[in-house]
Protein backbone atom coordinates (compact mmCIF):
# COMPACT_ATOMS: atom_id res chain seq x y z
CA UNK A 1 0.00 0.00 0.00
CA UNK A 2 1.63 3.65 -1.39
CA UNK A 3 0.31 6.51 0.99
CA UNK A 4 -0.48 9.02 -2.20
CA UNK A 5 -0.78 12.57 -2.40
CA UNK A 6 -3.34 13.50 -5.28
CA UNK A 7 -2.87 16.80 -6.98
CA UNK A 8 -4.91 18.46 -9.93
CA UNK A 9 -7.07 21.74 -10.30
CA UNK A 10 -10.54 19.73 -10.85
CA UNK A 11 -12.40 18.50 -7.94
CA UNK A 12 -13.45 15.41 -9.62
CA UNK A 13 -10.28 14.56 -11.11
CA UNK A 14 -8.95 14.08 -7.27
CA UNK A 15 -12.40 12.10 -7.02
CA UNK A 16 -11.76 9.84 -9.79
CA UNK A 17 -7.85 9.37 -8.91
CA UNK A 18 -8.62 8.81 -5.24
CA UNK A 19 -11.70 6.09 -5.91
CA UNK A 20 -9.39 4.21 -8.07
CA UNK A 21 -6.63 4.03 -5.68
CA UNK A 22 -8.70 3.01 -2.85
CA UNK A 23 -10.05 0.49 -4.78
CA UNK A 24 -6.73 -0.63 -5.74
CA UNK A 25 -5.46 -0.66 -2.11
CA UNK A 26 -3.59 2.20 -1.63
CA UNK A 27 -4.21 4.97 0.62
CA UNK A 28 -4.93 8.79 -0.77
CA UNK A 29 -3.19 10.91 2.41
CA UNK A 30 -4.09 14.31 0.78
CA UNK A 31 -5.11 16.18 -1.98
CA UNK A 32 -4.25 19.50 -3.63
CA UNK A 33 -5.89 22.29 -6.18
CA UNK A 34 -2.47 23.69 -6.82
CA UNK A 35 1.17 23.73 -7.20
CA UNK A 36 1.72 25.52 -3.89
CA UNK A 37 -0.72 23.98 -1.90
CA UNK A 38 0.82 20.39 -2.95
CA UNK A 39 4.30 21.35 -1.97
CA UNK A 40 2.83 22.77 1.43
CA UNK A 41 1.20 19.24 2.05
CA UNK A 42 4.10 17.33 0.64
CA UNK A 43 5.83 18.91 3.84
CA UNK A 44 3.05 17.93 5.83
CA UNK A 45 1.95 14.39 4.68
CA UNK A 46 5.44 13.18 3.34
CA UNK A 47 3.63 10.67 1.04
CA UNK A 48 5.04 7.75 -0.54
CA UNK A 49 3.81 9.40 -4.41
CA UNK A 50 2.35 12.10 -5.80
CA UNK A 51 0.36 12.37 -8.66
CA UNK A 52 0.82 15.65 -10.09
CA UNK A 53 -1.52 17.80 -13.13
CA UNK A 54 0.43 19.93 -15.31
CA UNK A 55 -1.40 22.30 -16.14
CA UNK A 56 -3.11 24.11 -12.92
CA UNK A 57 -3.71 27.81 -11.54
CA UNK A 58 -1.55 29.66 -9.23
CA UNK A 59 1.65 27.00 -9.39
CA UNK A 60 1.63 24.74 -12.75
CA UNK A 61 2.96 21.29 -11.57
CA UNK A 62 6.37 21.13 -13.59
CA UNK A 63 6.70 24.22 -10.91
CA UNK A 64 5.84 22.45 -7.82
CA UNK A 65 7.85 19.20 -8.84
CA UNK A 66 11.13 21.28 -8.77
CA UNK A 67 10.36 22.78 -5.16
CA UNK A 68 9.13 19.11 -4.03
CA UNK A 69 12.62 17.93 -5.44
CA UNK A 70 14.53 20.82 -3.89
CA UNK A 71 12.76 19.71 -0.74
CA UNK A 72 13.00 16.07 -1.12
CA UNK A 73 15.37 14.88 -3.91
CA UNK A 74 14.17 11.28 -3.27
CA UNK A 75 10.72 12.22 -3.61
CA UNK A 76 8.24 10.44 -6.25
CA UNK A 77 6.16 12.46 -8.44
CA UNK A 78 4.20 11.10 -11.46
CA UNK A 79 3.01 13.85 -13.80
CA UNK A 80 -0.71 13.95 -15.34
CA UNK A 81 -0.76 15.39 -18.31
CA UNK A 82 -3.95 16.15 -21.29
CA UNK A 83 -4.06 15.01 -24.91
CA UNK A 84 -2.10 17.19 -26.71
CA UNK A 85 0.01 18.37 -23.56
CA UNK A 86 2.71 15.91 -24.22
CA UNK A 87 5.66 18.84 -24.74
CA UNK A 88 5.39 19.37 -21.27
CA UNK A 89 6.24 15.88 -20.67
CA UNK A 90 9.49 16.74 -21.23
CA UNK A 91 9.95 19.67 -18.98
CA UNK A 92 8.17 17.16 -16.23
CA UNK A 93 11.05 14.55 -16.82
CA UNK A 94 13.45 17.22 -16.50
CA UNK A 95 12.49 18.39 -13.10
CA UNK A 96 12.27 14.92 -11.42
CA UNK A 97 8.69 13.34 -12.40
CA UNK A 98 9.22 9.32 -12.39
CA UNK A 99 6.80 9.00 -14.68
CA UNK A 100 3.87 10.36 -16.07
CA UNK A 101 -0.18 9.96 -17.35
CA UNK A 102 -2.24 10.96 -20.32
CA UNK A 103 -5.61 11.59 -19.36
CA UNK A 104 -7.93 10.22 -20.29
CA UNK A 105 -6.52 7.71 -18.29
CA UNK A 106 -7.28 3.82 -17.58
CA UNK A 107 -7.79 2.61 -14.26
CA UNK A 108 -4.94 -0.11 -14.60
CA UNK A 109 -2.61 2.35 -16.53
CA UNK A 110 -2.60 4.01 -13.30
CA UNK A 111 -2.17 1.24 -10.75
CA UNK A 112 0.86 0.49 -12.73
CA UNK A 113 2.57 3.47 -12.79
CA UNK A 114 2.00 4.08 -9.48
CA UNK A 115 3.22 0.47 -8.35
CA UNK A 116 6.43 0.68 -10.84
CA UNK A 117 7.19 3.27 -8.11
């Protein structure tokens, strides 16, 4: 079981992420609308993964990876990204994402990323 920080802008997004890591036996530990408030609860929560939305107000996530590294080099971030988002990829890669999701996503696409962690 991964104690997993869930991070994107939409409500239901978190929903969705959280209800299919439940189900897959891991435990969601916190959740976050933005880049700043996920590095503030990274601090907080330590979690074992986060899964992290590009593209969010406030703090974009290829932002709040690098201050979650700079806090935590050993930390493990997987980067959600949209269709047609995938330059950003890149960028995520660069500042210490593990990994990372297209959405829309499948449910097992995402176990296993998480659990290659």
């Amino acid at each position: 079981m991964k104690r997993i920080l869930v991070v994107d802008d939409a409500g239901f997004m978190r929903a969705s992420l959280k209800m299919m890591l439940e189900r897959n036996g891991h435990q969601v530990v916190g959740e976050a609308e933005n880049g700043l408030v996920a590095v503030t609860k990274y601090k907080e929560i330590r979690p074992d993964i986060v899964t992290m939305d590009i593209t969010m107000p406030v703090c974009d996530g290829i932002k709040a990876v690098k201050m979650i590294k700079e806090f935590d080099p050993d930390a493990k971030v997987i980067m959600i990204s949209s269709m047609g988002q995938e330059c950003f990829v890149r960028d995520a890669i660069l500042a210490g994402a593990k990994g990372f999701i297209v959405k829309p996503f499948k449910e097992d696409y995402v176990i296993q990323a998480i659990e290659k962690l």
